[in-house]
C-alpha atoms as a PDB file:
ATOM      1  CA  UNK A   1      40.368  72.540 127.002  1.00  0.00           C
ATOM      2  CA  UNK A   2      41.352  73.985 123.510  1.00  0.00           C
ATOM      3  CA  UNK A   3      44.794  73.066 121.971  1.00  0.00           C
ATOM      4  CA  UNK A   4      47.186  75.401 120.710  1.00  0.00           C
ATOM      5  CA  UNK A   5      47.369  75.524 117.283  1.00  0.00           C
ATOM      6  CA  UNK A   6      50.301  77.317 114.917  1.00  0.00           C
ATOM      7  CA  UNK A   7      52.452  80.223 116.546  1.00  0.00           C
ATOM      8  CA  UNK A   8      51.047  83.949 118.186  1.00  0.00           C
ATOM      9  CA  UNK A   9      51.938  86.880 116.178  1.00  0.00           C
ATOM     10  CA  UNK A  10      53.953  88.304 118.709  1.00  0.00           C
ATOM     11  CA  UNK A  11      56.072  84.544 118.580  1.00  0.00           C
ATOM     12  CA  UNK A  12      56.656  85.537 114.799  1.00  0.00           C
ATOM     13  CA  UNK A  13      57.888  89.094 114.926  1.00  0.00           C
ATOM     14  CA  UNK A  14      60.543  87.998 117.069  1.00  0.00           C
ATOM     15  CA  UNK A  15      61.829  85.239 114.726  1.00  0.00           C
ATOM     16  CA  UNK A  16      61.316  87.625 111.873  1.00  0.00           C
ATOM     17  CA  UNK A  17      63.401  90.211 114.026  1.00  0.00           C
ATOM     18  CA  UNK A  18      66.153  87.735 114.546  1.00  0.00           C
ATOM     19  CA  UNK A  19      66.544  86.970 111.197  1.00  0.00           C
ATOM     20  CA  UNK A  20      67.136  90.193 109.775  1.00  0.00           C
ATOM     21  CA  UNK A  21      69.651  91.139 112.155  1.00  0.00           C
ATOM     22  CA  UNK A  22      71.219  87.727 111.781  1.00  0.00           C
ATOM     23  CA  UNK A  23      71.291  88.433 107.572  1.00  0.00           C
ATOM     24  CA  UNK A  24      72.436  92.293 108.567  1.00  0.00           C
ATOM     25  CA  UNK A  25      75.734  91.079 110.741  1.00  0.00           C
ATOM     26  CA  UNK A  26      76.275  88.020 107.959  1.00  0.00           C
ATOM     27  CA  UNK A  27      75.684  89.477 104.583  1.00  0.00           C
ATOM     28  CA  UNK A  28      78.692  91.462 104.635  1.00  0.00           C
ATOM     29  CA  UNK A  29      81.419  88.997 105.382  1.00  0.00           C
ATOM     30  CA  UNK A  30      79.830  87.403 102.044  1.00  0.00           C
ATOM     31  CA  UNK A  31      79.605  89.921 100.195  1.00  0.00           C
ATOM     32  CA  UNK A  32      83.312  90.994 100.341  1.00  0.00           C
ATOM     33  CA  UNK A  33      84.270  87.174  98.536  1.00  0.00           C
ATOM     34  CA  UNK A  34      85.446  88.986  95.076  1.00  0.00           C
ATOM     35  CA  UNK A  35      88.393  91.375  96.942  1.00  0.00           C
ATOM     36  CA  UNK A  36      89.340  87.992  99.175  1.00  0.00           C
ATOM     37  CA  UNK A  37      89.459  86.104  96.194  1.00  0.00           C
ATOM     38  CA  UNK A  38      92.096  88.949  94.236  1.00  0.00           C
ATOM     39  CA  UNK A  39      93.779  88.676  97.232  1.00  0.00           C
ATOM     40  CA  UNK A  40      94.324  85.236  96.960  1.00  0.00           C
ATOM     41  CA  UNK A  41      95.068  85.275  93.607  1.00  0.00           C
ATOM     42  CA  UNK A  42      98.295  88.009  94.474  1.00  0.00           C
ATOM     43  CA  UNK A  43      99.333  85.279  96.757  1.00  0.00           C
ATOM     44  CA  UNK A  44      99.703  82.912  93.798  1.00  0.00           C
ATOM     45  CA  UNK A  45     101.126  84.841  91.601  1.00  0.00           C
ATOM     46  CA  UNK A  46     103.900  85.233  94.462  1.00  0.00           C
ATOM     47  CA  UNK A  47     104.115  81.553  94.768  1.00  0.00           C
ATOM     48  CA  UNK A  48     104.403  81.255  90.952  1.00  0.00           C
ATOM     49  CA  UNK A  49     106.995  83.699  90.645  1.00  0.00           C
ATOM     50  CA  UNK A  50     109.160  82.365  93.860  1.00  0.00           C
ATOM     51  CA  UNK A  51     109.103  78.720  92.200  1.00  0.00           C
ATOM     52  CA  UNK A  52     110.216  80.344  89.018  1.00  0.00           C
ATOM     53  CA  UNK A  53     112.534  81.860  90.379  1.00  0.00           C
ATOM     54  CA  UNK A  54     114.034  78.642  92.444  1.00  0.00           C
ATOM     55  CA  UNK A  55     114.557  76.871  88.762  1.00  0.00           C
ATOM     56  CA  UNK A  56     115.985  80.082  87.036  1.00  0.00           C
ATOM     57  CA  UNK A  57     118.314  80.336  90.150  1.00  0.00           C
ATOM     58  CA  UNK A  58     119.270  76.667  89.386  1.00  0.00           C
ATOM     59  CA  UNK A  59     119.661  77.145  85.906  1.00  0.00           C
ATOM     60  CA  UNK A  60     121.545  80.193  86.534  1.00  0.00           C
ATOM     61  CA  UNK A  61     123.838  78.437  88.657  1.00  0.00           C
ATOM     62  CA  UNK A  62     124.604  75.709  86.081  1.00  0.00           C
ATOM     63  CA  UNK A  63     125.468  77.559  83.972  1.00  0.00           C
ATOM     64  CA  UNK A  64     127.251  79.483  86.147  1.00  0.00           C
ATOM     65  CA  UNK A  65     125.961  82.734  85.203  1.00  0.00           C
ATOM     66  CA  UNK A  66     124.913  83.750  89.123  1.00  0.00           C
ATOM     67  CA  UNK A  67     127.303  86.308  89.717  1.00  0.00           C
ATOM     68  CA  UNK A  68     126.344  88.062  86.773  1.00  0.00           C
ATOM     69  CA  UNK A  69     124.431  91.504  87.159  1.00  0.00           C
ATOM     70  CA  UNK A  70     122.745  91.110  83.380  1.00  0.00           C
ATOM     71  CA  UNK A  71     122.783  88.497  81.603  1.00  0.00           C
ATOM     72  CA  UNK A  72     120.204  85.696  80.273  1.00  0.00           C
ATOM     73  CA  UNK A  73     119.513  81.619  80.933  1.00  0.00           C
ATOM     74  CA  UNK A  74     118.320  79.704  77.901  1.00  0.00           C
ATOM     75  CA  UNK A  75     115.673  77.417  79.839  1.00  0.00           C
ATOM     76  CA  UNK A  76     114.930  75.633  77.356  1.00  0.00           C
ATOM     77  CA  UNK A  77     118.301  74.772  75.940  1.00  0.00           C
ATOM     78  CA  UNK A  78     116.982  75.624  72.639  1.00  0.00           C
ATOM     79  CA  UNK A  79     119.952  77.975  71.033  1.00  0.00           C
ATOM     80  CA  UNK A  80     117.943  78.494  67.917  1.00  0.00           C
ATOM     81  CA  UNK A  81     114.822  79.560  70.017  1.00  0.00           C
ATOM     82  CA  UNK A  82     115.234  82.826  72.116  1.00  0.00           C
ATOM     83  CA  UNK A  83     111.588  83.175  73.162  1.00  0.00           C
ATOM     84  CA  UNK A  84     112.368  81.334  75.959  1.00  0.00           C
ATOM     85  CA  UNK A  85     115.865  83.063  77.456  1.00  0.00           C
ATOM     86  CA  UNK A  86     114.768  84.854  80.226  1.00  0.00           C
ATOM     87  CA  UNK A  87     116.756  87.927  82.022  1.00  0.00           C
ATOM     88  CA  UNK A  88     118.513  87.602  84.763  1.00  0.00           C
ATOM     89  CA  UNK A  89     120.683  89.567  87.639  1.00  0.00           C
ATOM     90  CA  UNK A  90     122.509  87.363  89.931  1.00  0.00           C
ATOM     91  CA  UNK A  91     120.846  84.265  88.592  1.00  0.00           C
ATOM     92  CA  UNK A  92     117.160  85.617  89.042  1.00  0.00           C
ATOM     93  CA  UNK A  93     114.421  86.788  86.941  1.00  0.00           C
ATOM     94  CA  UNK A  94     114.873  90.594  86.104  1.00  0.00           C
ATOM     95  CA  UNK A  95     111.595  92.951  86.611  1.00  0.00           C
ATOM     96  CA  UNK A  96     110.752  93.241  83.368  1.00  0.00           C
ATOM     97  CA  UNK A  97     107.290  92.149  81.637  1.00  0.00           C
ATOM     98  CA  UNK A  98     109.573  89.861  78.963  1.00  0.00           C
ATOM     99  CA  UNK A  99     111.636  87.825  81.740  1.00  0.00           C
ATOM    100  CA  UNK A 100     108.226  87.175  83.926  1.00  0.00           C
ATOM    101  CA  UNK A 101     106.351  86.098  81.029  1.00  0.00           C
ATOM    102  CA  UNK A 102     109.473  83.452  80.047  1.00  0.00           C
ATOM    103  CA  UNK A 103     110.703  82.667  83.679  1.00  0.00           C
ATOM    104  CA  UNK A 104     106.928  82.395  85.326  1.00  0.00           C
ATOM    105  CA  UNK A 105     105.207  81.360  82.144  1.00  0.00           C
ATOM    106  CA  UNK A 106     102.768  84.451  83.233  1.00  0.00           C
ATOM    107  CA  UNK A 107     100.254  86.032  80.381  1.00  0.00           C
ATOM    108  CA  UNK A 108     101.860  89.510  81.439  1.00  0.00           C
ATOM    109  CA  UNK A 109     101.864  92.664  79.460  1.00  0.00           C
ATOM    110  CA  UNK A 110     101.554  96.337  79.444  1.00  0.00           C
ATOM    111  CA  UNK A 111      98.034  96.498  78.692  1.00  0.00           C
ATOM    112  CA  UNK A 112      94.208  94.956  80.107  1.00  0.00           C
ATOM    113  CA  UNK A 113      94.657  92.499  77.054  1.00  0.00           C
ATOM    114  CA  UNK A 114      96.792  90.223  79.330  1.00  0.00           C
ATOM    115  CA  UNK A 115      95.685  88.398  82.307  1.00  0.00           C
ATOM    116  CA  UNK A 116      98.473  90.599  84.859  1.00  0.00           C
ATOM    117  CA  UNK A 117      99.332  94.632  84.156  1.00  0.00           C
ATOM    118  CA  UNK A 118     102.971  95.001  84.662  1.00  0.00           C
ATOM    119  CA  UNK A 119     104.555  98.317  85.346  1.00  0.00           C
ATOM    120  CA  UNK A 120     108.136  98.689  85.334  1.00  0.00           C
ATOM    121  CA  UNK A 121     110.136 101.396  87.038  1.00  0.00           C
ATOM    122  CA  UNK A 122     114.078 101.002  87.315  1.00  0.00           C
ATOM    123  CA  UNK A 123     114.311  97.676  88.884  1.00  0.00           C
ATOM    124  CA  UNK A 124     110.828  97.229  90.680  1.00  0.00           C
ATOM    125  CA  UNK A 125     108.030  95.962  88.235  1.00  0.00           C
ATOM    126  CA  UNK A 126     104.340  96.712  89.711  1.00  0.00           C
ATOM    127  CA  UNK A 127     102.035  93.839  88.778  1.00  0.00           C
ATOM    128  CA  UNK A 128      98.331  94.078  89.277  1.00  0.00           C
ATOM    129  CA  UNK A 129      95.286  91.895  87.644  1.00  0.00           C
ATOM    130  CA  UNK A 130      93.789  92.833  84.651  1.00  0.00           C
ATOM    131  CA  UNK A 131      90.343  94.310  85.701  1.00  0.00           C
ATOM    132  CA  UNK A 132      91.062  94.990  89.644  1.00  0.00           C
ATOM    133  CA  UNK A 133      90.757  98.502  91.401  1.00  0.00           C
ATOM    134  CA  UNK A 134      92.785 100.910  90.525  1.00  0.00           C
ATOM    135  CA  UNK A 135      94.943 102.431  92.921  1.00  0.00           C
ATOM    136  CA  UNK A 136      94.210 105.424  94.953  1.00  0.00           C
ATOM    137  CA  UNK A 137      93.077 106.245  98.282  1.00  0.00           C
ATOM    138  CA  UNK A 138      90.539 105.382 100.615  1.00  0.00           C
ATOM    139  CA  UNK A 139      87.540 107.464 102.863  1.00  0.00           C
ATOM    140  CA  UNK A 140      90.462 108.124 105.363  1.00  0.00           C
ATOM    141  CA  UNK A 141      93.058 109.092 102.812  1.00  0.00           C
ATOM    142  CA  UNK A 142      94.978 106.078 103.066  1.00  0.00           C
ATOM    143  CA  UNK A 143      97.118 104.562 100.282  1.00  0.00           C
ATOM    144  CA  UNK A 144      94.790 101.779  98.540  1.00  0.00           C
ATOM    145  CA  UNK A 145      96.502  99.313  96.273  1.00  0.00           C
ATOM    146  CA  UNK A 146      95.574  95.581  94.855  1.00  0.00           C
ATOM    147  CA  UNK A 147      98.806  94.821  93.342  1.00  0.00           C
ATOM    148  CA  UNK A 148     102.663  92.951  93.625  1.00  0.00           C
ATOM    149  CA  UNK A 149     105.596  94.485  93.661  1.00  0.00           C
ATOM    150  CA  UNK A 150     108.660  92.274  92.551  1.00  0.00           C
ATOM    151  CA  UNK A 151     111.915  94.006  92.853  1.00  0.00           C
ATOM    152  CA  UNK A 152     114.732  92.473  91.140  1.00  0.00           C
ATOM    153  CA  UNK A 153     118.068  91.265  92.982  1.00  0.00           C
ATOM    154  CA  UNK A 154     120.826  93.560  93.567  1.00  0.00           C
ATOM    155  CA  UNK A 155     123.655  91.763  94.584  1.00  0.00           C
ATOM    156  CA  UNK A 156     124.898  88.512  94.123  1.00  0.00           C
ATOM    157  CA  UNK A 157     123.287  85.933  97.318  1.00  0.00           C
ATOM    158  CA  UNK A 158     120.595  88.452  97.327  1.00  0.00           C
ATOM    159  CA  UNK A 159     117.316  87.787  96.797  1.00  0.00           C
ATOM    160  CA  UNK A 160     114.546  89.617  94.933  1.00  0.00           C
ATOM    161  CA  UNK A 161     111.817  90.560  97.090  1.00  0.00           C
ATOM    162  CA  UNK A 162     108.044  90.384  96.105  1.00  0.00           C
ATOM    163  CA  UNK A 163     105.568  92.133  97.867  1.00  0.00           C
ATOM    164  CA  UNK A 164     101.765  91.507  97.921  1.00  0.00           C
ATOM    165  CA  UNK A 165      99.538  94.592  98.791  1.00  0.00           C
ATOM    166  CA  UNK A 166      96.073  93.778  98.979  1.00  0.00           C
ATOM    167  CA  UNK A 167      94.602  97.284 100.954  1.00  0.00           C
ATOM    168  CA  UNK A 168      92.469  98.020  97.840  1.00  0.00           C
ATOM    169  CA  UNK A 169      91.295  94.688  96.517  1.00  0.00           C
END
């Protein structure tokens, strides 16, 4: 009797079938990693901004400029030095690029020179990462947009709110 040596043809066209659809149904929950990861990043920057926010608040509150609908915190009790006041309405971070980028210590500007975008309109300030999709729509005509939108308080014992929208990342 003869042993069986290696594997039939047939034996490998299967495995060979297998594979690709294995790589077809895999591939693309890999290949999306760069939108999960500017999602991510949005949820940072919220973070970083909400814990900014908790030590302007307290600063604020010191100080006891909390009740106040403009007005600025020195944070780093440096009188001589206003680079660091930041903006504030009832004791929290205005939307503007100049509070953020004192309050959150953010590399924020108007332009894709800085790490974040801001755009400001009235009291809502639209972040998004330097170099992420623009906004716009998608295939079904839905609203696409990789961005944060912090909206300043308006009322004293009101928070701002800060919302991440990562449709478009």
């Amino acid at each position: 009797m003869q042993k069986q040596q290696g594997f039939t043809l047939i034996e490998l066209v299967v495995v060979i079938i297998i594979l690709g659809i294995l790589a077809v149904v895999a591939a693309p929950k890999f290949l999306n990693l760069q939108s999960d990861a500017r999602g991510s990043t949005l949820q940072g920057l919220k973070g970083a901004i909400n814990s900014a926010n908790s030590l302007v608040y307290s600063k604020a509150v010191l100080a006891s400029k909390e009740k106040s609908s403009n007005t600025t915190i020195d944070i780093n009790d440096t009188s001589s030095d206003t680079t660091d006041d930041v903006a504030v309405a009832y004791g929290y971070m205005k939307a503007t690029a100049a509070s953020l980028k004192a309050g959150a210590d953010l590399d924020i500007g108007t332009s894709g020179t800085s790490d974040w975008v801001i755009a400001v309109t009235g009291t809502s300030a639209k972040i998004t990462q330097s170099g992420a999709p623009a906004d716009g729509t998608d295939s079904d005509g839905n609203s696409t947009s990789c961005s944060l939108t912090y909206t300043e308080s308006t009322g004293q014992g009101v928070k701002p709110t800060i919302t991440v929208d990562t449709s478009g990342c």
